[in-house]
N, C-alpha and C. Protein backbone atom coordinates (compact mmCIF):
# COMPACT_ATOMS: atom_id res chain seq x y z
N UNK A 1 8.82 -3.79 -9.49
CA UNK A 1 8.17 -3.36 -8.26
C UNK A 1 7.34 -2.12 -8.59
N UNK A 2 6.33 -2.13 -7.80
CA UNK A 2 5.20 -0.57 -8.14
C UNK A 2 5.11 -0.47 -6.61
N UNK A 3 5.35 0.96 -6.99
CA UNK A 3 4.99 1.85 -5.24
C UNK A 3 3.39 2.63 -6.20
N UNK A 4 2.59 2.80 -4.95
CA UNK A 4 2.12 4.00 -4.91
C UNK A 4 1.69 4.26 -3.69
N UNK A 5 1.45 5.89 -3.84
CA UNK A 5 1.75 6.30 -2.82
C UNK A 5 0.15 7.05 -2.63
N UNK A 6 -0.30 6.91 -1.58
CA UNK A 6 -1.70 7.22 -1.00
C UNK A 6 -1.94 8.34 -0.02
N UNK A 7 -2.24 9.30 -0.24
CA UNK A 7 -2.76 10.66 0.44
C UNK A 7 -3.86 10.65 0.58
N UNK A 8 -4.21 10.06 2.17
CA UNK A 8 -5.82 10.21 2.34
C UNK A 8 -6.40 11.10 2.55
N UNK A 9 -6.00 11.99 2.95
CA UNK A 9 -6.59 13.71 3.13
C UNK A 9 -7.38 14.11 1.52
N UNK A 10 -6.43 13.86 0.98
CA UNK A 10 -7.09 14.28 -0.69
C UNK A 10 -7.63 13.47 -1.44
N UNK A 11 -7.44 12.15 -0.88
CA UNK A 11 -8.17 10.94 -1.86
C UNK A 11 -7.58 10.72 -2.96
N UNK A 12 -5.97 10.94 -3.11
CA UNK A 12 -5.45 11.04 -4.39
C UNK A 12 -4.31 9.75 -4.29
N UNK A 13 -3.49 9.04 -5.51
CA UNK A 13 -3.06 8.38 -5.59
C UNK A 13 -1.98 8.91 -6.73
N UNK A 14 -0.55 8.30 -6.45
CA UNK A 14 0.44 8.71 -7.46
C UNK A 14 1.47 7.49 -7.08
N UNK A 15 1.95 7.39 -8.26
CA UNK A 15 2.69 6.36 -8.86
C UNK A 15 4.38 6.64 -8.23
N UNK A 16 4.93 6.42 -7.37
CA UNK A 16 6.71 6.67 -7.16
C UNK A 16 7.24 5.78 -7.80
N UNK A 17 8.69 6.41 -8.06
CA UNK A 17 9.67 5.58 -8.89
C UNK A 17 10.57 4.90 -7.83
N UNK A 18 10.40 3.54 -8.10
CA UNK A 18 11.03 2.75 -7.14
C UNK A 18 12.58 3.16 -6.54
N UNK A 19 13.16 3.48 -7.86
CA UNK A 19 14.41 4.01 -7.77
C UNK A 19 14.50 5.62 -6.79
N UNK A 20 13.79 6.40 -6.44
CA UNK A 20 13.55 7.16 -5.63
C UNK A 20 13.40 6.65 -4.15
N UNK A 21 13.96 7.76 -3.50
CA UNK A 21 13.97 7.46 -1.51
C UNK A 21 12.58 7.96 -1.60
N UNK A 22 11.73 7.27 -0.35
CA UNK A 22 10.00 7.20 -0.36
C UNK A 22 10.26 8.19 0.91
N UNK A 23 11.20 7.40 1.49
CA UNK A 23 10.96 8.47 2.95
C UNK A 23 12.16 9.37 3.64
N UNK A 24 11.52 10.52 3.91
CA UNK A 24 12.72 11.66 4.42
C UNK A 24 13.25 11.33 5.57
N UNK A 25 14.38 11.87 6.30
CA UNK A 25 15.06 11.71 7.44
C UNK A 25 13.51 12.51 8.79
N UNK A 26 12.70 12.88 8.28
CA UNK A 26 11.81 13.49 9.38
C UNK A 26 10.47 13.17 9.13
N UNK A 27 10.44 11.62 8.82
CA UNK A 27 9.04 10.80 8.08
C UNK A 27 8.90 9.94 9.79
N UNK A 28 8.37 10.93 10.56
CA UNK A 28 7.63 10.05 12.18
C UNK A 28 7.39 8.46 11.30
N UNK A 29 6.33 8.44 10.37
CA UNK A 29 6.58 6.94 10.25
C UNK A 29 7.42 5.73 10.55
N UNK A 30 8.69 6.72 9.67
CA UNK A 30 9.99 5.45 9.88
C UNK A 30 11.16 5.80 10.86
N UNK A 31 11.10 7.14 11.77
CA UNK A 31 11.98 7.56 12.85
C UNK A 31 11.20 7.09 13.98
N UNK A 32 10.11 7.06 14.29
CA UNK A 32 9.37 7.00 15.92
C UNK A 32 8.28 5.57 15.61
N UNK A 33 8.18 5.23 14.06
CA UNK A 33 7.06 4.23 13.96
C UNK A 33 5.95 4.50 14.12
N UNK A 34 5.35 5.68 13.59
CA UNK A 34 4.18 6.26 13.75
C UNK A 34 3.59 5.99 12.62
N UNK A 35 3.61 4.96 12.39
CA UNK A 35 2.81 4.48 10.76
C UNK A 35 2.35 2.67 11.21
N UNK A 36 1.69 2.52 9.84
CA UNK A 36 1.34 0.96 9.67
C UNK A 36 2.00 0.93 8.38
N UNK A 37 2.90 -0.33 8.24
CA UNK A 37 2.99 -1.18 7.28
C UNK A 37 2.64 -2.42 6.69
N UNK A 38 2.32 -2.63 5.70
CA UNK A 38 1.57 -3.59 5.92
C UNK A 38 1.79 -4.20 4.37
N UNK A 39 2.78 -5.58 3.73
CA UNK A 39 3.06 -6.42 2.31
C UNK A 39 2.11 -7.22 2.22
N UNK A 40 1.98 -7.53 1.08
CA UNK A 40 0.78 -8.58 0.65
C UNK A 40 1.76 -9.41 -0.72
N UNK A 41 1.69 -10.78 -0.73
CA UNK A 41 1.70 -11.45 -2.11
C UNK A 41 0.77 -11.18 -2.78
N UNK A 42 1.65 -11.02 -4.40
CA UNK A 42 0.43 -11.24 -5.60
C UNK A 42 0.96 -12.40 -6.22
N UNK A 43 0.05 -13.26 -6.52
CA UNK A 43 0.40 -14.12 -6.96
C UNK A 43 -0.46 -14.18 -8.90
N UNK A 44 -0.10 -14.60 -9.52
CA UNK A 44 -1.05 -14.41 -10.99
C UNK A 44 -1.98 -13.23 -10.85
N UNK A 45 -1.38 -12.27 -10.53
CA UNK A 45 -2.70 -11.12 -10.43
C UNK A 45 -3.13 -10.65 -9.48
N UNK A 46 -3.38 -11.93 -8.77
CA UNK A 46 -4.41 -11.45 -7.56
C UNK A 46 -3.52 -11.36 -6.01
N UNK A 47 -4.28 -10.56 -5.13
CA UNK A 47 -3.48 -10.55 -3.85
C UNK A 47 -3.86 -11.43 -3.26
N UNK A 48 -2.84 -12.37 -2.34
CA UNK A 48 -3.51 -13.12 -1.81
C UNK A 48 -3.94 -12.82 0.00
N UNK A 49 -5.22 -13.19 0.05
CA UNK A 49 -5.57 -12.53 1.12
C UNK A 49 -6.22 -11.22 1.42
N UNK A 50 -6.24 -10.73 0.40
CA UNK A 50 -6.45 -8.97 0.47
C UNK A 50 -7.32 -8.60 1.30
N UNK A 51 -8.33 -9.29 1.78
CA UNK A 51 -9.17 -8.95 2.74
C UNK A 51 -9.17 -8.83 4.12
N UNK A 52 -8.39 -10.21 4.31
CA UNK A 52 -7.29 -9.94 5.77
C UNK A 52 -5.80 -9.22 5.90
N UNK A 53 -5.56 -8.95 4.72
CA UNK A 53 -4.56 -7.76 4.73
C UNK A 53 -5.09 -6.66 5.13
N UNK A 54 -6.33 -6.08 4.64
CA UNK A 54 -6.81 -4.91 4.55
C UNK A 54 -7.90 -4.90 6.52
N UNK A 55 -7.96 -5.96 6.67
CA UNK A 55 -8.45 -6.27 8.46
C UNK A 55 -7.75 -5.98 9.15
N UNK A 56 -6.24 -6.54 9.26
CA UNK A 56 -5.40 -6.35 9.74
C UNK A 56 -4.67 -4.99 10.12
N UNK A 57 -4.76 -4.14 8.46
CA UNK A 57 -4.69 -2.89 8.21
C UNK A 57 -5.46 -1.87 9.05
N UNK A 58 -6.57 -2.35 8.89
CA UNK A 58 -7.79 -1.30 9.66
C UNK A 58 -7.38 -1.62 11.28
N UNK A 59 -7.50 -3.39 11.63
CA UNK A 59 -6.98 -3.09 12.90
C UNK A 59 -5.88 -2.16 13.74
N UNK A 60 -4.68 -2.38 13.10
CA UNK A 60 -3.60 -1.75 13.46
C UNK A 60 -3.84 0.37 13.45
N UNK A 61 -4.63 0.46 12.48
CA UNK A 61 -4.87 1.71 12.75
C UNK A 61 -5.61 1.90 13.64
N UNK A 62 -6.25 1.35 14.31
CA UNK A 62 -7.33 1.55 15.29
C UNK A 62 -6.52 1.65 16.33
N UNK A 63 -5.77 0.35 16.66
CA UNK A 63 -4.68 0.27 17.75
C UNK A 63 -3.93 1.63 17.92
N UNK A 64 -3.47 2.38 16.64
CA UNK A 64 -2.80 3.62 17.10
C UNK A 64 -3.72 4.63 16.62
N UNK A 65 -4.72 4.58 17.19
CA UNK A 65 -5.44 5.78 17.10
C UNK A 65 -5.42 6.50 15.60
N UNK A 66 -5.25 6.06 14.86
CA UNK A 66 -5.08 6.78 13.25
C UNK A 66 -6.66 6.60 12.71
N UNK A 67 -7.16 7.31 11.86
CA UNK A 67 -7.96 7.55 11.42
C UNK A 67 -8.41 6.25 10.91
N UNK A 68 -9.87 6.16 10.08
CA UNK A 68 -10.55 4.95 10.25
C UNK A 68 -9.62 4.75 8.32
N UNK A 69 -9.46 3.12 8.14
CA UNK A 69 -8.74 3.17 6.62
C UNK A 69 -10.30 3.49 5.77
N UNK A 70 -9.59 3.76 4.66
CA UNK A 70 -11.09 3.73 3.78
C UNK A 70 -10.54 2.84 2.83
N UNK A 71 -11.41 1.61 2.73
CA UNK A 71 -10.88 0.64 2.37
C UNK A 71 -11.50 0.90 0.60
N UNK A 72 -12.15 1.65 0.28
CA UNK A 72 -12.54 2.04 -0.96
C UNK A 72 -11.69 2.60 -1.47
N UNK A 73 -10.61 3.42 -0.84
CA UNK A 73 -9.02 4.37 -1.48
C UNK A 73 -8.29 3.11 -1.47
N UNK A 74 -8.20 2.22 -0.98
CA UNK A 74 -7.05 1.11 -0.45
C UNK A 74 -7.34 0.23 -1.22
N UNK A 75 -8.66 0.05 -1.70
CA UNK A 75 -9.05 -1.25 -3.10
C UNK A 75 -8.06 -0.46 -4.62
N UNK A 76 -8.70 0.77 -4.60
CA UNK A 76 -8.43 1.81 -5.79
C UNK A 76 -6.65 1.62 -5.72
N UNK A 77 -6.41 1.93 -4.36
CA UNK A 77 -4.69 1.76 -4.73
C UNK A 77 -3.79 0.51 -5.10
N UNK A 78 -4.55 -0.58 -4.30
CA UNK A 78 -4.21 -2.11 -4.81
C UNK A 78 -4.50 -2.46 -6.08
N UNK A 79 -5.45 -1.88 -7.17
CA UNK A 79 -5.62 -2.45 -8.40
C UNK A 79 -5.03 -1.56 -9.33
N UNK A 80 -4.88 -0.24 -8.74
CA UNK A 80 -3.64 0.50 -9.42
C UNK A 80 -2.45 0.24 -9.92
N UNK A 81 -1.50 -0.78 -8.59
CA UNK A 81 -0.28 -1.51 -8.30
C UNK A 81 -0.41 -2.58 -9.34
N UNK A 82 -1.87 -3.76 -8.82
CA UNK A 82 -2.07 -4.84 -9.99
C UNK A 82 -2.10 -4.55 -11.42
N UNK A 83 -2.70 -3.71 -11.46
CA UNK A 83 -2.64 -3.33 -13.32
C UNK A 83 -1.67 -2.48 -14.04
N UNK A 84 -0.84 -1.76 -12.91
CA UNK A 84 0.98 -1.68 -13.03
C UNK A 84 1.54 -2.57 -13.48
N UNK A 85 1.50 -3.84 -12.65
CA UNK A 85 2.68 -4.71 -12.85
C UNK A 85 1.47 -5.61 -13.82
N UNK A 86 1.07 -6.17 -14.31
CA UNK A 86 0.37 -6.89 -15.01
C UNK A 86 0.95 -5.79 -16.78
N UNK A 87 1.02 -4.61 -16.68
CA UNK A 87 1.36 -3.98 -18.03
C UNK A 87 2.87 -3.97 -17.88
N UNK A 88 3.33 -4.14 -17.18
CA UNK A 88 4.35 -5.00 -17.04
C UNK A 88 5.04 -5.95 -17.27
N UNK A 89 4.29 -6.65 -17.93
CA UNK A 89 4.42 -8.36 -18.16
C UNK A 89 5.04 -9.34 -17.13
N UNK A 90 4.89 -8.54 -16.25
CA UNK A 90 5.58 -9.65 -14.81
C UNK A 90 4.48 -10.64 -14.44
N UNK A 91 4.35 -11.77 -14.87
CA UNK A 91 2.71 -12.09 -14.51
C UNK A 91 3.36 -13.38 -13.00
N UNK A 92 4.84 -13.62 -12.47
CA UNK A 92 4.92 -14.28 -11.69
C UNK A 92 4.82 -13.36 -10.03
N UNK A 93 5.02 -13.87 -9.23
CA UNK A 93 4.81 -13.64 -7.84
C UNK A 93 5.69 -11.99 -7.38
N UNK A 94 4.90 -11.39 -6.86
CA UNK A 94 5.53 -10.41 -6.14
C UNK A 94 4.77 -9.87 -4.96
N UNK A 95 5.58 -8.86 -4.33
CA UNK A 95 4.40 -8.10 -3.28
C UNK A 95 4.09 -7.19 -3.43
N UNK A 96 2.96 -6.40 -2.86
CA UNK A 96 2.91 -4.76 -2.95
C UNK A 96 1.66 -4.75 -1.91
């Protein structure tokens, strides 16, 4: 599995260790649901769908008023994940 983790304020991207807790006891995300989540299959590489993942994505932020996605940080972080697990040698099905 590959996390990464996306800070849009800074435009920066970093790698978490799966084995690490992602979220604190005072992460509004996962206490009040003040976030979007949002899995995708990879299947041989590629995501499937990624484009209506990433629609879907933008929709739902719109719905809660969250800032617009920048789907240019969100490509950068998806091929981050893909070329994680691809050096990986996992070349069968997963999500991220």
């Amino acid at each position: 599995m590959v996390l990464i983790v996306i800070d849009p304020i800074s435009r920066t991207l970093a790698r978490a260790d799966p084995a690490e807790p992602l979220l604190t006891y005072d992460d509004a995300a996962a206490t009040r649901g003040d976030g979007i989540f949002e899995a995708a299959l990879v299947r041989h590489g590629t995501i499937v769908g990624r484009e209506l993942h990433l629609d879907r994505f933008a929709s739902s932020a719109r719905l809660m008023d969250l800032p617009d996605v920048d789907r240019g940080l969100w490509n950068e972080a998806l091929d981050s994940a893909l070329a994680a697990q691809a050096a990986s040698g996992d070349g069968g099905e997963d999500y991220c």
